[in-house]
PDB file of N, CA and C in Angstrom:
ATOM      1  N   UNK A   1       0.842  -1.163   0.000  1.00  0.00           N
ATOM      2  CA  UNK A   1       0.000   0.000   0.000  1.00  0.00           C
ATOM      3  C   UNK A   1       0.896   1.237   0.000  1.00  0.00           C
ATOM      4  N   UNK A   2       0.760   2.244  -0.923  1.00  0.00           N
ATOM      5  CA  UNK A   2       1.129   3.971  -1.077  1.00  0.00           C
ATOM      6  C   UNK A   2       0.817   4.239   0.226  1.00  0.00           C
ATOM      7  N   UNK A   3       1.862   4.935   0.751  1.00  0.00           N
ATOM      8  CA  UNK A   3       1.596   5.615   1.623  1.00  0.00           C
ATOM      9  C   UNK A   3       2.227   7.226   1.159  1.00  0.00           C
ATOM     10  N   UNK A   4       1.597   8.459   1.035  1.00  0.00           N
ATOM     11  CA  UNK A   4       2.201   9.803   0.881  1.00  0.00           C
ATOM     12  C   UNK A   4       2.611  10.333   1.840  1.00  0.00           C
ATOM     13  N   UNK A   5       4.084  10.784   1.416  1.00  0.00           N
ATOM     14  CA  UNK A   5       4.536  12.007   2.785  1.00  0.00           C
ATOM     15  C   UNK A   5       4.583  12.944   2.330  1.00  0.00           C
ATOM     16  N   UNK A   6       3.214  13.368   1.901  1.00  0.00           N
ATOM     17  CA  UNK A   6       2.772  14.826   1.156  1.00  0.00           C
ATOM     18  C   UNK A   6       2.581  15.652   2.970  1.00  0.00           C
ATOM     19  N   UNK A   7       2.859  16.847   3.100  1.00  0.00           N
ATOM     20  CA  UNK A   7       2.651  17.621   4.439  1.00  0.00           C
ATOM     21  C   UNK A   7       3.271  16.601   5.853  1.00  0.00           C
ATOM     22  N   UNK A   8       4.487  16.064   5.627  1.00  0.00           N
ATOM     23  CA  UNK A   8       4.978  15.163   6.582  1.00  0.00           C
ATOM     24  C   UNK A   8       6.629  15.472   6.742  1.00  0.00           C
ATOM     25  N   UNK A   9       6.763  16.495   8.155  1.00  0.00           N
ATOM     26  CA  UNK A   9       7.899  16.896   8.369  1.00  0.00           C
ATOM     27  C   UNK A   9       8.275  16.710   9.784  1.00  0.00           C
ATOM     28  N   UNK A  10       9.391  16.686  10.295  1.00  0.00           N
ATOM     29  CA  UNK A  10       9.848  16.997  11.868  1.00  0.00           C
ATOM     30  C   UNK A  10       9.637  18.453  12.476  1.00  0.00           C
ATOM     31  N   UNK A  11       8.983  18.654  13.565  1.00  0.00           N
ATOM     32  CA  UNK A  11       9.504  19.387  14.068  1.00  0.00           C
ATOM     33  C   UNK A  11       9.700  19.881  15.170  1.00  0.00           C
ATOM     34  N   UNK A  12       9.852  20.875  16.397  1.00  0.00           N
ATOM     35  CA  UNK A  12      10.654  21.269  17.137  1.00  0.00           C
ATOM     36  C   UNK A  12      10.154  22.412  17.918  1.00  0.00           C
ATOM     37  N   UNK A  13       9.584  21.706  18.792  1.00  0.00           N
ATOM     38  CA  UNK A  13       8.446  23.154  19.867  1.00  0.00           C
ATOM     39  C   UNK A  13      10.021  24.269  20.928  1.00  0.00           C
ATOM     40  N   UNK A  14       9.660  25.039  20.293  1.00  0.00           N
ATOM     41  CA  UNK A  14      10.375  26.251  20.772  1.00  0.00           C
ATOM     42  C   UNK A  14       9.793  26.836  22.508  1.00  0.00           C
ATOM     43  N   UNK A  15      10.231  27.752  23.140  1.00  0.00           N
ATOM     44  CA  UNK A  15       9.227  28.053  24.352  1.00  0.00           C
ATOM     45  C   UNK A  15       8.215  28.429  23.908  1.00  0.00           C
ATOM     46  N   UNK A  16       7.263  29.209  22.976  1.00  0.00           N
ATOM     47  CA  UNK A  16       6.113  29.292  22.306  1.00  0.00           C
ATOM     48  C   UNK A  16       5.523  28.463  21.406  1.00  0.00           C
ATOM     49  N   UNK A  17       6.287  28.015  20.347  1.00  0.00           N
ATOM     50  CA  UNK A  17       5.436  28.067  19.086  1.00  0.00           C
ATOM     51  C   UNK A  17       6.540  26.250  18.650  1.00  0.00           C
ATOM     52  N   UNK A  18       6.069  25.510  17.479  1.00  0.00           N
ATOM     53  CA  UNK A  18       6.142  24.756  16.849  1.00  0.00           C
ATOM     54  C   UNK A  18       6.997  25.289  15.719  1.00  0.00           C
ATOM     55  N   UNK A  19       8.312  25.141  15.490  1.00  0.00           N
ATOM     56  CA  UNK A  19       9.394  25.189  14.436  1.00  0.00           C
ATOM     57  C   UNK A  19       9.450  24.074  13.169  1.00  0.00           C
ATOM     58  N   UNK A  20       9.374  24.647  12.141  1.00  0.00           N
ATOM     59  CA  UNK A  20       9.816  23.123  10.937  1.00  0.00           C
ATOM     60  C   UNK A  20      11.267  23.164  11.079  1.00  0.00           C
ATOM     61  N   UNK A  21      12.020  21.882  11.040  1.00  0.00           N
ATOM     62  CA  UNK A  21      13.219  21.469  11.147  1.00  0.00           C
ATOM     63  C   UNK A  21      13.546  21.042   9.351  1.00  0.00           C
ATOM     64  N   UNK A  22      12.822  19.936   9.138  1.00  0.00           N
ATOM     65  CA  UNK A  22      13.039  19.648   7.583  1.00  0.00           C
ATOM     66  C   UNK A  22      11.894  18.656   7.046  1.00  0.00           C
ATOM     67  N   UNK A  23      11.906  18.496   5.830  1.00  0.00           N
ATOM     68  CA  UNK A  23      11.175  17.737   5.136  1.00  0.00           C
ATOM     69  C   UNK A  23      11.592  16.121   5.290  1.00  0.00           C
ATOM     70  N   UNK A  24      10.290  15.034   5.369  1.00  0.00           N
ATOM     71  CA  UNK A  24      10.379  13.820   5.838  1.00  0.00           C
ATOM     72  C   UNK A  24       9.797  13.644   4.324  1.00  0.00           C
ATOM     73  N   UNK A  25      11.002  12.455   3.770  1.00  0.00           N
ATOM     74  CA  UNK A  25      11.091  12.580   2.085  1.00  0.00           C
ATOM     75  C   UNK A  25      10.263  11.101   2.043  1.00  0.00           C
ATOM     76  N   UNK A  26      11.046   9.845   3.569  1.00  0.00           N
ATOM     77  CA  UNK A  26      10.629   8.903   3.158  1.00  0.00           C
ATOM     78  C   UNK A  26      10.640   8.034   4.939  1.00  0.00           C
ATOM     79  N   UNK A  27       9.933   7.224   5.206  1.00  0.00           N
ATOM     80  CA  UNK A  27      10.010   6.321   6.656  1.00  0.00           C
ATOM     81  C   UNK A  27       9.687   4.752   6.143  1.00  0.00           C
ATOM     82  N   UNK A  28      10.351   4.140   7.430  1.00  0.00           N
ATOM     83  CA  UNK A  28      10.300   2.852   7.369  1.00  0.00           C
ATOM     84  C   UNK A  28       8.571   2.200   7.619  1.00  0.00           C
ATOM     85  N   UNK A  29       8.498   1.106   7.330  1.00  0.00           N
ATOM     86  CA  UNK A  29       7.070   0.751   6.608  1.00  0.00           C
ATOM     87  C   UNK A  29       6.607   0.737   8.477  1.00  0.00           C
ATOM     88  N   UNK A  30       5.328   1.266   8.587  1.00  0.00           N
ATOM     89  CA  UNK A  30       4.912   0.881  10.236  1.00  0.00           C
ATOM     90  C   UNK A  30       3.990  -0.682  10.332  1.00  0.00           C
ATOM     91  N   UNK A  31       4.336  -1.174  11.458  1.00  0.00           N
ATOM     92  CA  UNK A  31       3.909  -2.777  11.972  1.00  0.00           C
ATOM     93  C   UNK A  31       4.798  -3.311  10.665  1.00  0.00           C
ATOM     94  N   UNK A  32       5.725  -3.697  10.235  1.00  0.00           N
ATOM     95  CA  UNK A  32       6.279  -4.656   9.969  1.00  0.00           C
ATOM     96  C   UNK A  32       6.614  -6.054  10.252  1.00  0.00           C
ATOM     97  N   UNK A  33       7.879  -6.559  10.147  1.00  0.00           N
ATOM     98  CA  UNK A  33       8.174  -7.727  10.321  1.00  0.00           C
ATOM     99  C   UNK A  33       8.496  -7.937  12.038  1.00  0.00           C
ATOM    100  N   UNK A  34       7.776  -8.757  12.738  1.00  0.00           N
ATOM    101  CA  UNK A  34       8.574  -8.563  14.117  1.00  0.00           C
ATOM    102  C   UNK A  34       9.775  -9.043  14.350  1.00  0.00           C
ATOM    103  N   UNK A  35      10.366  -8.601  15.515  1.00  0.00           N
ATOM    104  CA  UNK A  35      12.166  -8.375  15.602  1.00  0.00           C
ATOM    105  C   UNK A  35      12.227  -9.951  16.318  1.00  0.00           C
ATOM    106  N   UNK A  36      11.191 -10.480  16.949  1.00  0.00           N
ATOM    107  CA  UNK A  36      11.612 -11.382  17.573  1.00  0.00           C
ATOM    108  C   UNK A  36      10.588 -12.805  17.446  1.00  0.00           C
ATOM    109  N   UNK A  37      11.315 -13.599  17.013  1.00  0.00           N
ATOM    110  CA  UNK A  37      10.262 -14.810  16.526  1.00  0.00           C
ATOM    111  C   UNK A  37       9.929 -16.071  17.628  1.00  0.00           C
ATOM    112  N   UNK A  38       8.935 -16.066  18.108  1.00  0.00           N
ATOM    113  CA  UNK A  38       8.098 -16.867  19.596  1.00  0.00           C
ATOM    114  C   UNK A  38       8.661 -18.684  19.240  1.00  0.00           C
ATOM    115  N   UNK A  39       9.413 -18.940  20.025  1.00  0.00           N
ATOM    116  CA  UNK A  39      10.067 -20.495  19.853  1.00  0.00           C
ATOM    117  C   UNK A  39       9.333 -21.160  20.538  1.00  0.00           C
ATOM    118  N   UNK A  40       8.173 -20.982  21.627  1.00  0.00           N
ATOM    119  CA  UNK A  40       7.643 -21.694  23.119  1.00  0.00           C
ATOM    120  C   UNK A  40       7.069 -22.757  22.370  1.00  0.00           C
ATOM    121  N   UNK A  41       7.783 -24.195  23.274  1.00  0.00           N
ATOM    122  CA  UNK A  41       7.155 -25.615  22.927  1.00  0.00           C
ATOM    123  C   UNK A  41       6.037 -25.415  24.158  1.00  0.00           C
ATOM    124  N   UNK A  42       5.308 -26.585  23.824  1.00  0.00           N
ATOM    125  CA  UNK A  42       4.727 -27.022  25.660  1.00  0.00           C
ATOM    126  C   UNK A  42       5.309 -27.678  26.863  1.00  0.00           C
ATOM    127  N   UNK A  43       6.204 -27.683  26.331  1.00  0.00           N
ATOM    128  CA  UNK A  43       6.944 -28.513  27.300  1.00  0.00           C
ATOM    129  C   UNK A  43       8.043 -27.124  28.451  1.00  0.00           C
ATOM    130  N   UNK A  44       8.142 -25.727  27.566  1.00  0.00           N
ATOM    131  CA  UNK A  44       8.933 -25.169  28.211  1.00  0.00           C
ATOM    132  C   UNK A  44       7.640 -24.183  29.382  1.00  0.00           C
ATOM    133  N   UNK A  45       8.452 -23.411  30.462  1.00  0.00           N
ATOM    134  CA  UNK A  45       7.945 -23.369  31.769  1.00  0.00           C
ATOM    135  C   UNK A  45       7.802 -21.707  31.366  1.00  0.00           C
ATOM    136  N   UNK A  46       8.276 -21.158  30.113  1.00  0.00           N
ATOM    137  CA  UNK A  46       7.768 -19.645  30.007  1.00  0.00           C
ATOM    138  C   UNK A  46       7.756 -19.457  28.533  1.00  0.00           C
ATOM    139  N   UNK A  47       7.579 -18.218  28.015  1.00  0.00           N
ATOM    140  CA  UNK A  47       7.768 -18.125  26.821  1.00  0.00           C
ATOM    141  C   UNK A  47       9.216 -17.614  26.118  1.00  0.00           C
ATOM    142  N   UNK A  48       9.966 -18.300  25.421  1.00  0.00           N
ATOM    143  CA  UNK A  48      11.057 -18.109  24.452  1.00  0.00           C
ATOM    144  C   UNK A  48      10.841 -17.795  22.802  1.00  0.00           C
ATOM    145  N   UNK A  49      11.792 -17.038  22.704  1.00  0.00           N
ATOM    146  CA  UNK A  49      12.050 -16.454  21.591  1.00  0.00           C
ATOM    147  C   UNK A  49      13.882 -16.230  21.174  1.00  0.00           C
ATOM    148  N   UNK A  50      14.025 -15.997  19.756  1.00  0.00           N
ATOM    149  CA  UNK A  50      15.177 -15.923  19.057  1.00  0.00           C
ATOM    150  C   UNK A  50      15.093 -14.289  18.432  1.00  0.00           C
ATOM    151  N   UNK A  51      16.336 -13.748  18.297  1.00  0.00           N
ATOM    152  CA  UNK A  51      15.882 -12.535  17.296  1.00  0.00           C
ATOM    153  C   UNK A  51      15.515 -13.105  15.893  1.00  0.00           C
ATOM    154  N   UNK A  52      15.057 -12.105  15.256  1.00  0.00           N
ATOM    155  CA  UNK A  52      15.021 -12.308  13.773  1.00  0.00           C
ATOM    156  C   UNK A  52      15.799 -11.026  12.989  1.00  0.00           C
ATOM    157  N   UNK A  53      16.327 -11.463  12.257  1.00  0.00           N
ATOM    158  CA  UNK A  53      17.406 -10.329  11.409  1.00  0.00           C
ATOM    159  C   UNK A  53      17.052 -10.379  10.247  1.00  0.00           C
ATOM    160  N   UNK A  54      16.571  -9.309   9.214  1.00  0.00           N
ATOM    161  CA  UNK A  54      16.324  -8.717   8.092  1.00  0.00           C
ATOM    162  C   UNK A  54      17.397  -8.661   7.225  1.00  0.00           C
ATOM    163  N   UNK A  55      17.336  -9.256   6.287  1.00  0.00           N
ATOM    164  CA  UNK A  55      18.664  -9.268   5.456  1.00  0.00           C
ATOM    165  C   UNK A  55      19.301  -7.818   5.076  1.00  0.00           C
ATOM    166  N   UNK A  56      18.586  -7.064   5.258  1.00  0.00           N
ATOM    167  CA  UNK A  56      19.223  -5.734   4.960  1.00  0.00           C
ATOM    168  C   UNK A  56      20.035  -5.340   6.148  1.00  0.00           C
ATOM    169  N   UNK A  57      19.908  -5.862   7.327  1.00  0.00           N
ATOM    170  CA  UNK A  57      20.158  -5.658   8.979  1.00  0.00           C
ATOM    171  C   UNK A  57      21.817  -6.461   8.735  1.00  0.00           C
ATOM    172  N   UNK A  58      21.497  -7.938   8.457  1.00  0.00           N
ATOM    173  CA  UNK A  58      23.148  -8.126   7.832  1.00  0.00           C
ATOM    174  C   UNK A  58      24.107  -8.014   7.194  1.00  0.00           C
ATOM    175  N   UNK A  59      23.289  -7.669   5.988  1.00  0.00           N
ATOM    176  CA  UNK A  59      24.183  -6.938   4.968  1.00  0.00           C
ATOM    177  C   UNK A  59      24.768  -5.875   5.326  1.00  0.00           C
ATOM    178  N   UNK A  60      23.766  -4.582   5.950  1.00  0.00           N
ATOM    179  CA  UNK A  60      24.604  -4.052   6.707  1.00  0.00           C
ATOM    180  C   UNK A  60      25.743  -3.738   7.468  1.00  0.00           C
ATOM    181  N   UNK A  61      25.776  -4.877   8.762  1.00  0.00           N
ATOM    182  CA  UNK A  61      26.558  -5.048   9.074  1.00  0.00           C
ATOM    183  C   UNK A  61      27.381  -5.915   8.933  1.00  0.00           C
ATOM    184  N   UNK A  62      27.512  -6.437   7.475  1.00  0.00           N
ATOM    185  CA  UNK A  62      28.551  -7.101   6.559  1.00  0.00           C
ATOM    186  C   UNK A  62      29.375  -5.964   5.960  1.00  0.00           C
ATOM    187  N   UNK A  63      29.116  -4.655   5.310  1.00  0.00           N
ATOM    188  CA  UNK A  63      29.628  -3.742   4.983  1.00  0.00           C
ATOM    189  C   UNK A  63      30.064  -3.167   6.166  1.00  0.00           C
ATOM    190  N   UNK A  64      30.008  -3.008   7.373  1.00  0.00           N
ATOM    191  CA  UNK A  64      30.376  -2.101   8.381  1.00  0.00           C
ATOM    192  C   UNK A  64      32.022  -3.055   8.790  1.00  0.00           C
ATOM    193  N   UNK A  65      31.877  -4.623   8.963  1.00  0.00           N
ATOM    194  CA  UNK A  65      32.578  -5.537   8.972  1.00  0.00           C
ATOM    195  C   UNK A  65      33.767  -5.079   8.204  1.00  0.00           C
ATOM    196  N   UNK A  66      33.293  -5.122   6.315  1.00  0.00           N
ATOM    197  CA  UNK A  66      34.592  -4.974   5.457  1.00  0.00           C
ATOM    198  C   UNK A  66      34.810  -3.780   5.316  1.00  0.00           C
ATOM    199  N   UNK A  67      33.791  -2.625   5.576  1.00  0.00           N
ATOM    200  CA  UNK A  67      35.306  -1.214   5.698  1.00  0.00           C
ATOM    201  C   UNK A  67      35.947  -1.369   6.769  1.00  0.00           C
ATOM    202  N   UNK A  68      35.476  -1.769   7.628  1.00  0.00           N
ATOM    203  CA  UNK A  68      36.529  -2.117   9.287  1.00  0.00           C
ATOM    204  C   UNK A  68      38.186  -2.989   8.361  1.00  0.00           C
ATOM    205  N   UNK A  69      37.625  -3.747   8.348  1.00  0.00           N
ATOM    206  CA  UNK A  69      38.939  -4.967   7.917  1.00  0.00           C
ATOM    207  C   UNK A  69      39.659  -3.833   6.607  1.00  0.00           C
ATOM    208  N   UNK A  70      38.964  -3.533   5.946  1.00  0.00           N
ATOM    209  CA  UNK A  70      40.224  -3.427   4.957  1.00  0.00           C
ATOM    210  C   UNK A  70      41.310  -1.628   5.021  1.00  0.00           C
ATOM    211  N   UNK A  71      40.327  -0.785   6.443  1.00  0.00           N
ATOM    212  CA  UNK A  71      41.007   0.090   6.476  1.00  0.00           C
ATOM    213  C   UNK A  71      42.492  -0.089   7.628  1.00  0.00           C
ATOM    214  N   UNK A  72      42.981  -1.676   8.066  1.00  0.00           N
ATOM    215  CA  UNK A  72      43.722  -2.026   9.204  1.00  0.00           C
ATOM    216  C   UNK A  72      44.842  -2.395   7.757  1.00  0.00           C
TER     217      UNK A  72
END
């Protein structure tokens, strides 16, 4: 689904009044994927979970990894 960030900016209450800071061009999608995926058997005594990582989340920090390494 389109979502428009037509009239969608930050901004910044002063001691009076409401300031524009800048234009909000683009945001991450809201209710997405959840961060943490529910593992609970019946057999366990509470509820467990694992993270879940977004391939863009590793890739990420696959690039953060190789500028590290190759600026040593």
């Amino acid at each position: 689904m389109a979502i428009s960030t037509y009239k969608i900016f930050l901004m910044q209450k002063n001691t009076s009044a409401w300031e524009k800071l800048l234009d909000i061009t683009e945001f991450p999608d809201l209710g997405g994927a959840p961060e943490m995926l529910e593992t609970t058997t019946l057999s366990d005594k509470m509820q467990t979970y694992i993270p879940v990582f977004s391939p863009s989340i590793l890739l990420s920090s696959l690039r953060t990894t190789l500028s590290t390494s190759t600026r040593s």
